[in-house]
Protein backbone atom coordinates (compact mmCIF):
# COMPACT_ATOMS: atom_id res chain seq x y z
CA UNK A 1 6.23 46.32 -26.75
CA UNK A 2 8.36 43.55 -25.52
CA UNK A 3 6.52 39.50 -25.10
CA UNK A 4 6.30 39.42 -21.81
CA UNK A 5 4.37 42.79 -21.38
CA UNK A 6 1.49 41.02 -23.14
CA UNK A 7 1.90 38.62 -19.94
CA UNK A 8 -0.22 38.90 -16.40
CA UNK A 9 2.10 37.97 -13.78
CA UNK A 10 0.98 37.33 -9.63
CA UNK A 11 2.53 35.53 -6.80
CA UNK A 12 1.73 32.58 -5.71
CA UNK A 13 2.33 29.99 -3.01
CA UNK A 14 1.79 26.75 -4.96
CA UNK A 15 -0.50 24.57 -2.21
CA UNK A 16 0.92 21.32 -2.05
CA UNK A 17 -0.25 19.96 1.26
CA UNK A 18 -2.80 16.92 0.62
CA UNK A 19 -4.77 15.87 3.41
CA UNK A 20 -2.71 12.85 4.67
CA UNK A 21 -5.87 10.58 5.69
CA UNK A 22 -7.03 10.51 1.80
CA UNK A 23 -3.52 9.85 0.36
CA UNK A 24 -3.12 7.09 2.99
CA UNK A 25 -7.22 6.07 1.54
CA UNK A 26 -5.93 6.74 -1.60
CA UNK A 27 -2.87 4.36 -1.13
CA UNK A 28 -4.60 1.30 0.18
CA UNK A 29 -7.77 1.69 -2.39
CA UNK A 30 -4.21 1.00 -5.58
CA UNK A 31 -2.86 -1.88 -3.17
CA UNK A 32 -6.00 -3.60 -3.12
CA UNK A 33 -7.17 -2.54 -6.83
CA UNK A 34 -3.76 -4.47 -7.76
CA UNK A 35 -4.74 -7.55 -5.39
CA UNK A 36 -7.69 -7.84 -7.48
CA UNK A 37 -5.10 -8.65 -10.24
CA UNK A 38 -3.34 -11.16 -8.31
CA UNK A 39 -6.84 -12.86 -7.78
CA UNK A 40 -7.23 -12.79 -11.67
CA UNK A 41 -3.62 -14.80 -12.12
CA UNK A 42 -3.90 -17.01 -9.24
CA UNK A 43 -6.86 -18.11 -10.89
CA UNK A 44 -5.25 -18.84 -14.36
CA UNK A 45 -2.60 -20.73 -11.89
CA UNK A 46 -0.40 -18.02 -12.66
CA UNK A 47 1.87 -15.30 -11.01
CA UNK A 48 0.89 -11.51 -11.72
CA UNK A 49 3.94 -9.49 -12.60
CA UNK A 50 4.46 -6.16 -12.87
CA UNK A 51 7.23 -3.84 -14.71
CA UNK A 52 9.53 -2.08 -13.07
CA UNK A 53 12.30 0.34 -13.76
CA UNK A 54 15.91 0.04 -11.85
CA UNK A 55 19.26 2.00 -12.36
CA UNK A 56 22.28 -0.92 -13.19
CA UNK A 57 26.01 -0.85 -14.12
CA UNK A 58 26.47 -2.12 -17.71
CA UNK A 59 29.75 -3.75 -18.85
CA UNK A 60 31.25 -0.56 -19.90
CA UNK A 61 30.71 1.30 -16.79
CA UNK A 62 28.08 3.21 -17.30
CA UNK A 63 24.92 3.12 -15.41
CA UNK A 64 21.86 2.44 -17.44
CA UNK A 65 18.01 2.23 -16.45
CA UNK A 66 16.67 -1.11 -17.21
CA UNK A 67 13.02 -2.77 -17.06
CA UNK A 68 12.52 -5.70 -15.07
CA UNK A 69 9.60 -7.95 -13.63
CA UNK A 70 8.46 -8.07 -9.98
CA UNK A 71 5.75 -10.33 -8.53
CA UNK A 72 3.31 -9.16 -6.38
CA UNK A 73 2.60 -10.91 -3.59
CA UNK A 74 -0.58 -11.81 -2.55
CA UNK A 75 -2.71 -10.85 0.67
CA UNK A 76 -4.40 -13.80 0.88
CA UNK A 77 -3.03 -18.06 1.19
CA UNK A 78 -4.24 -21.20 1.72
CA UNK A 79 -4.69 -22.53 5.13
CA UNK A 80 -7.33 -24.63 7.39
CA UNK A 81 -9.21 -25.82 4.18
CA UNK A 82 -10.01 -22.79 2.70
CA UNK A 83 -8.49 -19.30 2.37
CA UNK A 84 -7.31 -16.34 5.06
CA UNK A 85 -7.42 -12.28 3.62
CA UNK A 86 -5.29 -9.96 5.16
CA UNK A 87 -5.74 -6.35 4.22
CA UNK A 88 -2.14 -4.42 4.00
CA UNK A 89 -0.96 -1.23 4.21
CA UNK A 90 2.34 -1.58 3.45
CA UNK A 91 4.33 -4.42 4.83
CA UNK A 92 1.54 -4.19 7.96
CA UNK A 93 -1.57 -6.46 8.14
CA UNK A 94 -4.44 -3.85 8.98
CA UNK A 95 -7.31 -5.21 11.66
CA UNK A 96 -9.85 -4.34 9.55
CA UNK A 97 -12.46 -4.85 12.59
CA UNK A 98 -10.44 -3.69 14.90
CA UNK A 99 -9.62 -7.44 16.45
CA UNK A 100 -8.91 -9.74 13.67
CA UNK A 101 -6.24 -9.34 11.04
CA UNK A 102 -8.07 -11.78 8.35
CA UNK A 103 -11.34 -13.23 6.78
CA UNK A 104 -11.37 -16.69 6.06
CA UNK A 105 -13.59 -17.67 2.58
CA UNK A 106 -13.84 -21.74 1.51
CA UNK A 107 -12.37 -20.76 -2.04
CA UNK A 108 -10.46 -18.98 -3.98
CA UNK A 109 -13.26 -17.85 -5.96
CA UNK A 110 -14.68 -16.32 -2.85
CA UNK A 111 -11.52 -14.21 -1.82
CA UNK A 112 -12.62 -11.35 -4.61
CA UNK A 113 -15.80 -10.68 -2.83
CA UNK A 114 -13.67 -9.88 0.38
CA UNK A 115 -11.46 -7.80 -1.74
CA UNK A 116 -14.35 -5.78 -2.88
CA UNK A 117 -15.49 -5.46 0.70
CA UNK A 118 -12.26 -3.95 1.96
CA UNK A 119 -12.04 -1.81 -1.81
CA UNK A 120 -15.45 -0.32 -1.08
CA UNK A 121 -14.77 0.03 3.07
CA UNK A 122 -11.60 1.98 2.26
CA UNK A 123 -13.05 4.12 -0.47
CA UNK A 124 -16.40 5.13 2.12
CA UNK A 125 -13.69 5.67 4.63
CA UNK A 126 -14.20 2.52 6.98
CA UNK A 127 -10.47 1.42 7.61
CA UNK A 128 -9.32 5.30 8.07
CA UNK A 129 -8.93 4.20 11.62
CA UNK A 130 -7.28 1.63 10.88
CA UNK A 131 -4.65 2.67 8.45
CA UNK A 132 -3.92 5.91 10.87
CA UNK A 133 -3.16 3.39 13.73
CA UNK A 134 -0.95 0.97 11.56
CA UNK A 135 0.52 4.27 9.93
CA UNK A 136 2.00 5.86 12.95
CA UNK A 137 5.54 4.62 13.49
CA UNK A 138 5.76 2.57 17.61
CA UNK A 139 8.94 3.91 19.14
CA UNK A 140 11.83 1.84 19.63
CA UNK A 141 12.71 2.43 23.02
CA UNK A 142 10.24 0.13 25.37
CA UNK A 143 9.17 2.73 27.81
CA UNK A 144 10.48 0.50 31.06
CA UNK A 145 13.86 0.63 29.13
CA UNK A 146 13.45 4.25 29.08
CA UNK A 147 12.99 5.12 32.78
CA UNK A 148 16.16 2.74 33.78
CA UNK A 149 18.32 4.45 30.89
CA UNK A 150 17.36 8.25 32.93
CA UNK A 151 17.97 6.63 36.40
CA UNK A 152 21.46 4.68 35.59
C-alpha cells in the first residue's frame, strides 16, 4: 500500500471572496487603532514610528531588503485654540456625519475620546456609509467635458 492511499482526497474551490464592506470596516478600525498610538507619542512630545521593510541596491549590486522607520502621520492638528479630528480612509478625510469632515476637542488629551468614538462607530458599522462613498473611485472625465468630446 503506497502513502498516499492512506490519504482522502476531494475537490475544492478554495472561497476567497471576503465581503468588501467588512474588509473596508476592518481597514479603518487598524488605521484608527494605530492613531491611538500617535495620540500616545504626541503626548510624550514625540513622533510614533513604525518599521518597515523596502527592497534597495547595495554597493555591490545586489538588491537587498532593508528595515527602515516611517512616521505616521496624525489625523488630528492644532488649530483655532484647540484641536480638529479627521477620520481617514486612506489619503481621504471621511464625513463621519455626513456634513462635516472633523470634531474639534479643547485638548489634546481630549482627541482620544473622539478616536474611541469613531473606533467603536466603525466597529458597530456607523461609517459603512461613509467609507463606501469615499471608497468608490469619481471619474475623471467631468460629465459636461464628456458630452462636447461625443459632439466635436
Amino acid at each position: 500500500m503506497t502513502h498516499l492511499a492512506k490519504l482522502t482526497f476531494k475537490t475544492v474551490d478554495r472561497s476567497t471572496k471576503r465581503d468588501p464592506i467588512i474588509a473596508r470596516r476592518d481597514k479603518l478600525m487598524a488605521g484608527l487603532k494605530e492613531q491611538v498610538l500617535v495620540h500616545a507619542a504626541a503626548l510624550k512630545k514625540e513622533d510614533h514610528r513604525v518599521e518597515r521593510h523596502k527592497w534597495m541596491t547595495n554597493d555591490i549590486g545586489e538588491r537587498v531588503m532593508v528595515k527602515a522607520m516611517r512616521t505616521v502621520r496624525p489625523w488630528f492638528f492644532a488649530q483655532d485654540s484647540g484641536w480638529y479630528v479627521q477620520c481617514r480612509y486612506g489619503a481621504r478625510v471621511i464625513a463621519a456625519d455626513g456634513n462635516n469632515n472633523a470634531v474639534f476637542v479643547k485638548s489634546l488629551a481630549e482627541v482620544i475620546t473622539v478616536l474611541d468614538a469613531f473606533l467603536n462607530a466603525a466597529g458597530a458599522g456607523e461609517l459603512d456609509a461613509a467609507i463606501t462613498k469615499v471608497a468608490e473611485r469619481q471619474s475623471r472625465i467631468k460629465p459636461g467635458a464628456a458630452k462636447a468630446a461625443a459632439n466635436a
